[in-house]
Protein backbone atom coordinates (compact mmCIF):
# COMPACT_ATOMS: atom_id res chain seq x y z
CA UNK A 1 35.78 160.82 101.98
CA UNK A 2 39.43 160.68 102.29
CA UNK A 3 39.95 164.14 103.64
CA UNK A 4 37.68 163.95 106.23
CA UNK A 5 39.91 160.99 108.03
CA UNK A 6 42.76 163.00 107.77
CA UNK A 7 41.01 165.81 109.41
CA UNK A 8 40.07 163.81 112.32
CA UNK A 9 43.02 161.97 112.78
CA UNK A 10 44.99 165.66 112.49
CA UNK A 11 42.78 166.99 114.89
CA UNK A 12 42.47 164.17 117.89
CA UNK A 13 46.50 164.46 117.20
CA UNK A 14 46.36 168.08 117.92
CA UNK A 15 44.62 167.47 120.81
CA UNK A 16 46.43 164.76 122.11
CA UNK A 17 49.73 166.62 121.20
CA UNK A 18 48.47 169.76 123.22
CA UNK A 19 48.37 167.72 126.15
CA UNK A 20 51.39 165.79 125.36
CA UNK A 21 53.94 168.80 124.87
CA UNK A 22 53.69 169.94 129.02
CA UNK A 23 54.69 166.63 129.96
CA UNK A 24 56.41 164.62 127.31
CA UNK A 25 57.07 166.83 124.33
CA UNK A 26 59.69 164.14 123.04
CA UNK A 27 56.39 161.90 122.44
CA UNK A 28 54.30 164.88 121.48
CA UNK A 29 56.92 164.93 118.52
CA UNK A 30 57.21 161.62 117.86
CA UNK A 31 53.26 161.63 117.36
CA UNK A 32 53.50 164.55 115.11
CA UNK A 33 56.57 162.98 112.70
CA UNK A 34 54.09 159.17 112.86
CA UNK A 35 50.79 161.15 111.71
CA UNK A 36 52.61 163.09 108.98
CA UNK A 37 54.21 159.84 107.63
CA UNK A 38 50.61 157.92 108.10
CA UNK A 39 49.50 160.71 105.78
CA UNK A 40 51.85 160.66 103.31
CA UNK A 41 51.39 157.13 103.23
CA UNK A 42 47.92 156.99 102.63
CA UNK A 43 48.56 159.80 99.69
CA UNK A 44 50.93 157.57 97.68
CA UNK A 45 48.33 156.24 95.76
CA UNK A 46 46.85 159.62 94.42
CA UNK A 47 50.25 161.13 93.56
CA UNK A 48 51.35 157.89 91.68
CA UNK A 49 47.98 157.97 90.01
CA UNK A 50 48.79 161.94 88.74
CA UNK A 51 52.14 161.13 88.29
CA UNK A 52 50.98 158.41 85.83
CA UNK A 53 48.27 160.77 84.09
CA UNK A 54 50.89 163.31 83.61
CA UNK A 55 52.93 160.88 82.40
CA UNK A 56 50.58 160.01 79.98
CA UNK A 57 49.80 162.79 78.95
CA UNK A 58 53.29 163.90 78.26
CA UNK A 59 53.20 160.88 75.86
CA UNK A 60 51.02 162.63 73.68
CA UNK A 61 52.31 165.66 73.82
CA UNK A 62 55.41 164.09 72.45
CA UNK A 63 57.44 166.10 75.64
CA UNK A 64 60.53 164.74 76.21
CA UNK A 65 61.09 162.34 79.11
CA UNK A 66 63.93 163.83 80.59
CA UNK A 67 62.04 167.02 80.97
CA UNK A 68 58.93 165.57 83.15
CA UNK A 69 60.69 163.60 85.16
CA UNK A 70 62.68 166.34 85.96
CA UNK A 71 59.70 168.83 87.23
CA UNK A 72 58.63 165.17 89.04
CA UNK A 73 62.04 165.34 91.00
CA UNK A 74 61.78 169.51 91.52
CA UNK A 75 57.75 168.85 92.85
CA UNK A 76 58.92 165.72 95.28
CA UNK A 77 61.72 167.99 96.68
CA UNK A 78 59.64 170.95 97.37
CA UNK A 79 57.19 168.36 99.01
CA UNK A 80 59.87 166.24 100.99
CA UNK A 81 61.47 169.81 102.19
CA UNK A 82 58.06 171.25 103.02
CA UNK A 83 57.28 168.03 105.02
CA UNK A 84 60.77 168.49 106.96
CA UNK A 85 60.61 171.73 107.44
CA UNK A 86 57.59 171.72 109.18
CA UNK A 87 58.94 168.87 111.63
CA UNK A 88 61.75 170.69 112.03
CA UNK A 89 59.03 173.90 112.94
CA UNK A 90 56.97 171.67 114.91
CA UNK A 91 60.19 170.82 117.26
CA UNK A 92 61.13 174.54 117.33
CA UNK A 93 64.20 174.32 115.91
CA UNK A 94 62.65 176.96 112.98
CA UNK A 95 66.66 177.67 111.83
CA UNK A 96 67.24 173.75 110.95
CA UNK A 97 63.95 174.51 108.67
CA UNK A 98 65.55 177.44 107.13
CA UNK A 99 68.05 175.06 106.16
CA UNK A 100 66.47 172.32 104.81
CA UNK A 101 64.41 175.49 102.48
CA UNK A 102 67.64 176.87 101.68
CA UNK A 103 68.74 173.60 100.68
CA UNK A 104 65.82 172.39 98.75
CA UNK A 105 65.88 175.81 96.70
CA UNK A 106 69.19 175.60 95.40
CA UNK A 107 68.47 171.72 94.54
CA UNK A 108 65.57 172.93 92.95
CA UNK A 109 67.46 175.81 91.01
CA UNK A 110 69.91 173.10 89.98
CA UNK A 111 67.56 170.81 88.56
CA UNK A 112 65.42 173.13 86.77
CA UNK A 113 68.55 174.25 84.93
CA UNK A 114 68.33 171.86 81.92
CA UNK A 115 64.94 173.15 81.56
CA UNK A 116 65.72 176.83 81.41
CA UNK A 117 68.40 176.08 79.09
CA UNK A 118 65.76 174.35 76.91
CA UNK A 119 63.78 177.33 76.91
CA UNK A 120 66.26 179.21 76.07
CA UNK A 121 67.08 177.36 73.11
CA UNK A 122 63.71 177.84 71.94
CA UNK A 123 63.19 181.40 72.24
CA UNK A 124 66.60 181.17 70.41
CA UNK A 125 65.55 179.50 67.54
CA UNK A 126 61.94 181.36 67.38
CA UNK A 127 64.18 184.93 66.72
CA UNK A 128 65.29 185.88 63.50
């Protein structure tokens, strides 16, 4: 199981991080920013293998292709600006992470525009 390498290799990090941070927090960092990206890495298989099953199964649904790939972009920017936040947490600099949250909601609120708008048009149309 997948999960349970993670696990260990998050918590021998941890540990190794704890010890770290006294001494040499610039490496403690550095550790925690290489694990998350070893992580993510490993992950990019599953999400391109839901991305391609939603895909798919937007396909049958006859759903427009503009309007998955734009929840696609909204869910990688709430991951990317989770993942970047919590750097920015780990290295205590918790107001950059406000940022990058502020920042990622209003992208977010831009993108998902279009869709509301297509809603809209709908609930339009259903009214007499």
């Amino acid at each position: 199981m997948e999960i349970i390498q993670i696990v260990g290799l998050c918590i021998v990090t941890t540990i190794l991080v704890v010890l770290l941070r006294e001494d040499r927090p610039e490496i403690a960092l550095q550790m925690s920013i290489i694990v998350g990206a070893i992580i993510f890495l490993r992950m990019i298989d599953q999400i391109l293998a839901v991305i391609e099953y939603l895909r798919e199964l937007s396909l049958r649904a006859n759903i427009n292709n503009l309007y998955i790939s734009t929840v696609f972009k909204i869910i990688g920017i709430a991951y990317i600006a989770e993942f970047g936040s919590q750097i920015c947490k780990d290295a205590g600099s918790h107001a950059i992470a406000s940022k990058i949250e502020f920042g990622a909601k209003i992208l977010i609120l831009v993108l998902s525009l279009p869709l509301l708008m297509a809603v809209m048009d709908m609930v339009i149309r259903i009214l007499p």
